[in-house]
Protein backbone atom coordinates (compact mmCIF):
# COMPACT_ATOMS: atom_id res chain seq x y z
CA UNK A 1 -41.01 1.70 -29.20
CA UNK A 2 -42.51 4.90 -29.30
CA UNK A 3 -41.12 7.55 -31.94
CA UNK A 4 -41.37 11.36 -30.77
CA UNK A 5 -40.57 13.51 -33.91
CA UNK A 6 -38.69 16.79 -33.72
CA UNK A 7 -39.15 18.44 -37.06
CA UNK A 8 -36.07 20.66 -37.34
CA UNK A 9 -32.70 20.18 -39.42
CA UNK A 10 -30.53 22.33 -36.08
CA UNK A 11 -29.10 19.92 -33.63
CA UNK A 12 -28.07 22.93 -31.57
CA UNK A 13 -31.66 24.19 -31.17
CA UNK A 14 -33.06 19.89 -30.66
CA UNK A 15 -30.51 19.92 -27.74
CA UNK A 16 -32.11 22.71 -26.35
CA UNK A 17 -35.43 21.71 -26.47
CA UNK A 18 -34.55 17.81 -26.13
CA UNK A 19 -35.50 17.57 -22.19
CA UNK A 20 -38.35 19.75 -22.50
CA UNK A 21 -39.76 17.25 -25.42
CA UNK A 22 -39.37 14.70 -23.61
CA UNK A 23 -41.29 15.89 -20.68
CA UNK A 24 -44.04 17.21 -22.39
CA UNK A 25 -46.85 14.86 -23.00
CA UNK A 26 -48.23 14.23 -26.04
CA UNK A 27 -51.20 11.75 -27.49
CA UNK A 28 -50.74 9.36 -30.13
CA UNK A 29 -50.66 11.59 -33.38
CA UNK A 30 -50.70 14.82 -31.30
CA UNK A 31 -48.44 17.56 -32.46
CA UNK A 32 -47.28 20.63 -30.07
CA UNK A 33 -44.92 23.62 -30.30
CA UNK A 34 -41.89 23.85 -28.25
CA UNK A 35 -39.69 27.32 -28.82
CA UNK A 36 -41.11 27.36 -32.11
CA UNK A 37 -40.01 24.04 -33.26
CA UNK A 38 -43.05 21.64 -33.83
CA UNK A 39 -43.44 17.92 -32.30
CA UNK A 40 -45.50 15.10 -32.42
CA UNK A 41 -45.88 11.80 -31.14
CA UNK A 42 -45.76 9.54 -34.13
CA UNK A 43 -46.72 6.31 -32.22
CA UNK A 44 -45.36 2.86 -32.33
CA UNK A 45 -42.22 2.05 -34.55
CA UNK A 46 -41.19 -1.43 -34.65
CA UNK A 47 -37.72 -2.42 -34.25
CA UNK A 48 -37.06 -2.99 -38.00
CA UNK A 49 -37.70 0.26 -38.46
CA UNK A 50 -34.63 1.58 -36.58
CA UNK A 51 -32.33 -1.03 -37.83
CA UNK A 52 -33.22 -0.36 -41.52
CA UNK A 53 -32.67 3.41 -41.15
CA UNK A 54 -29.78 3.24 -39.22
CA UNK A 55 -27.96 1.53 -42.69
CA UNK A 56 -28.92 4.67 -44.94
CA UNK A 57 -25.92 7.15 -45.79
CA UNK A 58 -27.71 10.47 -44.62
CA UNK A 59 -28.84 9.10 -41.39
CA UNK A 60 -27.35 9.96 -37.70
CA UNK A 61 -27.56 7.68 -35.13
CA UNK A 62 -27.36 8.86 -31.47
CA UNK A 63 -27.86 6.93 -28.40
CA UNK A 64 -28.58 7.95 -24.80
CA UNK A 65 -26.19 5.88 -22.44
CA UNK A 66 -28.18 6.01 -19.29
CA UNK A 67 -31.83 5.61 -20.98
CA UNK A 68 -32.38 3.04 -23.88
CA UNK A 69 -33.27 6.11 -25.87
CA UNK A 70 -31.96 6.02 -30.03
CA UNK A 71 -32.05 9.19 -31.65
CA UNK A 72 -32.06 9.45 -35.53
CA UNK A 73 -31.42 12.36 -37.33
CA UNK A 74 -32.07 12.44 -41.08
CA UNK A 75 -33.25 15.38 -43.60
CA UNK A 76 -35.20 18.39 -41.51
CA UNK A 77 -36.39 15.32 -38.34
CA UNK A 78 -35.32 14.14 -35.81
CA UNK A 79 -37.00 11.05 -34.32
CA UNK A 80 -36.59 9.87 -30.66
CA UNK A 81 -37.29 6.24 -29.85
CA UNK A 82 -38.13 5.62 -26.21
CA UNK A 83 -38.96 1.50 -24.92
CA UNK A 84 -42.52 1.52 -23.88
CA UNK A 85 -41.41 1.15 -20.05
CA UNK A 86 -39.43 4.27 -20.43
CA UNK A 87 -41.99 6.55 -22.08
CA UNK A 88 -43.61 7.81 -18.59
CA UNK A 89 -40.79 10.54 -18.31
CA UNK A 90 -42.69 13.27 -17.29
């Protein structure tokens, strides 16, 4: 899975900007600015990755229903995980 990371602690400011990330396209270990917020593309997380964070206390999980897209929101990131056959959203 790829991991897109969103490096701000305001959901209502991420849902703002959270189409517009994930249309923007981004190399492996490239960071951009969107609306002042930075972003980079962390590259490939492996599935344990998600499950073991999703156990921790101070972590929020979200889930897209249409896409297989898992959101995780924890301390001042959040990280989007999109299946390598859904990453071509532009």
């Amino acid at each position: 899975m790829k991991c897109i990371a969103v490096y701000t602690n305001d959901f209502e400011l991420f849902s703002d900007i959270y189409e517009e990330v994930l249309r923007t396209p981004l190399a492996e270990n490239e960071e951009k600015e969107i609306e002042g917020v930075t972003v980079s593309e962390s590259g490939d997380v492996p599935e344990h990755y998600i499950d073991r964070m999703r156990t921790k206390p101070d972590v929020v999980v979200m889930k897209v229903k249409d896409k297989d897209i898992t959101i995780l929101q924890h301390g001042e990131v959040f990280e989007i995980f999109i299946p390598e056959n859904e990453f071509v959203i532009h």
